[in-house]
C-alpha atoms as a PDB file:
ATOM      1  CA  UNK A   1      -2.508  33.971   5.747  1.00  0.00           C
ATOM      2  CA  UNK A   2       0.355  32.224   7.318  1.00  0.00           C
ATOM      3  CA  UNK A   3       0.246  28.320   7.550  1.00  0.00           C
ATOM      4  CA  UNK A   4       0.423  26.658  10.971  1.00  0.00           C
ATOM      5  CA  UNK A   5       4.103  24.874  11.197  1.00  0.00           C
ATOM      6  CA  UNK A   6       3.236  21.117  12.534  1.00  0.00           C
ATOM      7  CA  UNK A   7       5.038  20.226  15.114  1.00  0.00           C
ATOM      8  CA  UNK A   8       6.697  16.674  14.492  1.00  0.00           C
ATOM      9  CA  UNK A   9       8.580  16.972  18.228  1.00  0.00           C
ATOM     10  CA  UNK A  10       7.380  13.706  19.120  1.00  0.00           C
ATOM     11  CA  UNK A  11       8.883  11.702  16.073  1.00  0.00           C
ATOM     12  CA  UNK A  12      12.758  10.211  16.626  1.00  0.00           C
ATOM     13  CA  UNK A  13      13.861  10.457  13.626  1.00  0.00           C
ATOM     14  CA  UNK A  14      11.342  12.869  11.594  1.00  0.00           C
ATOM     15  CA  UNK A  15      13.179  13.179   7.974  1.00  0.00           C
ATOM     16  CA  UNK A  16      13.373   9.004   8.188  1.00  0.00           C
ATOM     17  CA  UNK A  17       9.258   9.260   9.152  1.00  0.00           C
ATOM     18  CA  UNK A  18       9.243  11.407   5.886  1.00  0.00           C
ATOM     19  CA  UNK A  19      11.344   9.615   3.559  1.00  0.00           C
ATOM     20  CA  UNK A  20       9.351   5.977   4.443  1.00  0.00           C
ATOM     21  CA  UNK A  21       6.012   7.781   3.425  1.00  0.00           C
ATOM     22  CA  UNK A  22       7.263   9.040   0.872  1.00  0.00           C
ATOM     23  CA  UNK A  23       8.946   5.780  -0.313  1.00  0.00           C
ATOM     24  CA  UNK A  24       5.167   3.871  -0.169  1.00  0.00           C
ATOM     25  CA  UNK A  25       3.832   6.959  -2.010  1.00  0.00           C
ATOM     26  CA  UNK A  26       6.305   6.548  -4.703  1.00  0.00           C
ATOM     27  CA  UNK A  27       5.889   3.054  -5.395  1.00  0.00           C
ATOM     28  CA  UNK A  28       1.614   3.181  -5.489  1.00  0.00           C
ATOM     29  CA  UNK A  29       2.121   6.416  -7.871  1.00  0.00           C
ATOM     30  CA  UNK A  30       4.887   3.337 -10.320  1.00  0.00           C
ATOM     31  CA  UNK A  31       2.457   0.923  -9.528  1.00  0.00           C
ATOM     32  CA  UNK A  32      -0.506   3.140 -11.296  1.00  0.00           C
ATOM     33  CA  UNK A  33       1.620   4.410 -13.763  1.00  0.00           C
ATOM     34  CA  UNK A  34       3.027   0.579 -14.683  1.00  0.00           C
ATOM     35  CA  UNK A  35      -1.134  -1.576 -14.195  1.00  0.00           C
ATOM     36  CA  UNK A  36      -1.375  -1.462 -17.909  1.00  0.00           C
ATOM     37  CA  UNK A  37       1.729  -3.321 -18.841  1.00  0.00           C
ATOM     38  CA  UNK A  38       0.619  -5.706 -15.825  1.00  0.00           C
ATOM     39  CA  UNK A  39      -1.275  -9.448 -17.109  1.00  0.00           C
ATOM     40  CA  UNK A  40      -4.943  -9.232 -15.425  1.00  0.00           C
ATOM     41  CA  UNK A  41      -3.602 -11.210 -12.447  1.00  0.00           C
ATOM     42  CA  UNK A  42      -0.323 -11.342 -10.717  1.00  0.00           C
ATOM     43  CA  UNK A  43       1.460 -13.574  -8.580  1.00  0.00           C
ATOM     44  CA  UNK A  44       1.036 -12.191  -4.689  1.00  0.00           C
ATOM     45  CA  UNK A  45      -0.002 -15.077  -2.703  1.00  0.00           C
ATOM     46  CA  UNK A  46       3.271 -17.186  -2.484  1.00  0.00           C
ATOM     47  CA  UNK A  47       2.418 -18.854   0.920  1.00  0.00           C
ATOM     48  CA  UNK A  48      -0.056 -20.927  -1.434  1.00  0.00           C
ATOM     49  CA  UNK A  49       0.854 -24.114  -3.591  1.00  0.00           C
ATOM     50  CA  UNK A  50       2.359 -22.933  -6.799  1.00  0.00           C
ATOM     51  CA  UNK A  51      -0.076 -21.997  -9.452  1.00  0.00           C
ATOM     52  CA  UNK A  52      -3.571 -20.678 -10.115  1.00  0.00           C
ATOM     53  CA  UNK A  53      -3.983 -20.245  -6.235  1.00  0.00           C
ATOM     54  CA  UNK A  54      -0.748 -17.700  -5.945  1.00  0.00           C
ATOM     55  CA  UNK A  55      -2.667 -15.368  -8.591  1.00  0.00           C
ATOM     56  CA  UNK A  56      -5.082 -12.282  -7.872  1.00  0.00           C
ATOM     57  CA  UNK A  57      -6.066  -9.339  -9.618  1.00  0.00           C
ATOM     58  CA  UNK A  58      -3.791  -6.839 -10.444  1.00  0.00           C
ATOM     59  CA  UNK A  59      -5.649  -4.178  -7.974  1.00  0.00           C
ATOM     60  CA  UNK A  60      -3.903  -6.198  -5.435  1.00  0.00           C
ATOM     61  CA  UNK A  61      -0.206  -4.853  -6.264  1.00  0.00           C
ATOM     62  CA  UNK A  62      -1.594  -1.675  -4.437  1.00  0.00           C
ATOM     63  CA  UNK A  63      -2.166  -3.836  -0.840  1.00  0.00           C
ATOM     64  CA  UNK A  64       1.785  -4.460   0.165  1.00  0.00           C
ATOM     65  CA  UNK A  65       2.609   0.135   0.416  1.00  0.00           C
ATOM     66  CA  UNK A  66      -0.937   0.696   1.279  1.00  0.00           C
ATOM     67  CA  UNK A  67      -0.574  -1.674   4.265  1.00  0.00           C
ATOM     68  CA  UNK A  68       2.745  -0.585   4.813  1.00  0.00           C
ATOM     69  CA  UNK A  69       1.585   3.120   4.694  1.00  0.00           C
ATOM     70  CA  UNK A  70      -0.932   2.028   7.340  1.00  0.00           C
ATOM     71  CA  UNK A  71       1.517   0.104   9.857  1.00  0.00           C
ATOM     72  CA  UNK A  72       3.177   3.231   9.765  1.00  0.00           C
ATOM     73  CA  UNK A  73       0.613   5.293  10.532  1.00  0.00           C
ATOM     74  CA  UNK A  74      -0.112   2.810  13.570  1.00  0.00           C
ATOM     75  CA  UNK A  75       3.610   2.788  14.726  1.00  0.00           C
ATOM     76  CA  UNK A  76       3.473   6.281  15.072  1.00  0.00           C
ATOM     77  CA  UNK A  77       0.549   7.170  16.863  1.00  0.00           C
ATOM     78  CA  UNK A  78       2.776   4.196  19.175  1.00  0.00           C
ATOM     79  CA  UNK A  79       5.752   6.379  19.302  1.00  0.00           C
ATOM     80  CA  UNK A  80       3.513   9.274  19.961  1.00  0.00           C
ATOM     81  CA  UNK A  81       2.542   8.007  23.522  1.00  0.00           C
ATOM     82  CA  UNK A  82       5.760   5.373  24.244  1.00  0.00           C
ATOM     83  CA  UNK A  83       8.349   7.618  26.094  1.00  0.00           C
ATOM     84  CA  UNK A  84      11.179   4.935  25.789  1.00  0.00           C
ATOM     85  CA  UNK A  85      13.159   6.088  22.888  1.00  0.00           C
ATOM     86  CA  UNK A  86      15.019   2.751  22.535  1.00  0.00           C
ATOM     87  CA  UNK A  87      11.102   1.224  21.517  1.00  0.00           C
ATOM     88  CA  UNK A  88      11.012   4.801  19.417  1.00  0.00           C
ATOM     89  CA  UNK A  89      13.665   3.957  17.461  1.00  0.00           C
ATOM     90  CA  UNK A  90      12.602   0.208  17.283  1.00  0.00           C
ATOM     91  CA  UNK A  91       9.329   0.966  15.940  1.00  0.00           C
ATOM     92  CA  UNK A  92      10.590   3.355  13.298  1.00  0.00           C
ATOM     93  CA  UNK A  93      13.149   1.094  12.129  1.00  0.00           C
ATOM     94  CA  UNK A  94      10.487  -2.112  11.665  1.00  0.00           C
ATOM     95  CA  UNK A  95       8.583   0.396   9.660  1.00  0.00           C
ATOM     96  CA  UNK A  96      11.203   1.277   7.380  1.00  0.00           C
ATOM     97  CA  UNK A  97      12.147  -2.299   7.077  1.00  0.00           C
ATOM     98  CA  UNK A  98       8.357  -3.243   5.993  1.00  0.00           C
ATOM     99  CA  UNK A  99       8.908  -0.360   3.438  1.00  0.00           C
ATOM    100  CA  UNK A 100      12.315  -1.882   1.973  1.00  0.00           C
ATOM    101  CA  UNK A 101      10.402  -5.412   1.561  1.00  0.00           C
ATOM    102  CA  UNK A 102       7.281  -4.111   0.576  1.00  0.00           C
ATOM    103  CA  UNK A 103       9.093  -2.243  -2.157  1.00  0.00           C
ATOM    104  CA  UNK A 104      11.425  -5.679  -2.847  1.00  0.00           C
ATOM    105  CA  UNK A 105       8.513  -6.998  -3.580  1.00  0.00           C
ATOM    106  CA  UNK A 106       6.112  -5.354  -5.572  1.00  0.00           C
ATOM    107  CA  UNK A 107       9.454  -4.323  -7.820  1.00  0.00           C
ATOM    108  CA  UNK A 108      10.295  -8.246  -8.227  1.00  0.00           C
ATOM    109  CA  UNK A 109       6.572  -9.246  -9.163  1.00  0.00           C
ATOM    110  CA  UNK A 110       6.438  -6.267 -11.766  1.00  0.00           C
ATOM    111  CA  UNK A 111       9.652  -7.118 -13.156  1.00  0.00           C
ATOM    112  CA  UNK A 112       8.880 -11.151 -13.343  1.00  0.00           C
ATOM    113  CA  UNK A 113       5.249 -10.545 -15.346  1.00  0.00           C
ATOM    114  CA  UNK A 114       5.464  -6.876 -16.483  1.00  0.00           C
ATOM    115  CA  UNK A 115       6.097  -5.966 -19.799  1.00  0.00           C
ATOM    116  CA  UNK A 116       8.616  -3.363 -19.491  1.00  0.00           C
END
């Protein structure tokens, strides 16, 4: 039985498409492998007044690459029917950039209150 070869044409930059998934992948497979040396809640929410308003369950660590898994998603069924390849490239590179502060920041809030 041979397996169909998908066709990934339409992606700029396909091994960057790749590596950003596979960035978010890594860091919810850390995040599950880290949850229990995580407190019960964790500081997320730092738009809101220092304190017991900044703190949510740890579950929540998983939001920032599963969003960021999901924007990417979005950006490329964009860049699968945009023709410009200058908004190609722009899309792909906001997506990796999400992924690079996504990452940033679930690594910073495990390091402040994980016990590793």
């Amino acid at each position: 039985m041979k397996l169909k070869k998908t066709n990934l044409n339409f992606l700029p930059k396909p091994a960057v498409t790749i590596t950003i998934f596979l960035l978010n992948i890594i860091v919810l497979i850390f995040i599950f492998a880290v949850r229990s040396l995580l407190p019960p809640e964790i500081p997320l929410l730092y738009g809101k007044p220092s304190g017991k308003e900044q703190l949510v369950p740890k579950i929540y660590l998983f939001m920032p690459p599963s969003l960021t898994i999901v924007f990417l998603l979005l950006n490329l069924i964009l860049i699968k029917f945009i023709k410009d390849k200058f908004l190609q490239y722009s899309l792909l590179s906001l997506s990796l950039i999400v992924t690079i502060l996504s990452t940033i920041t679930v690594l910073k809030i495990i390091s402040i209150v994980g016990n590793l």
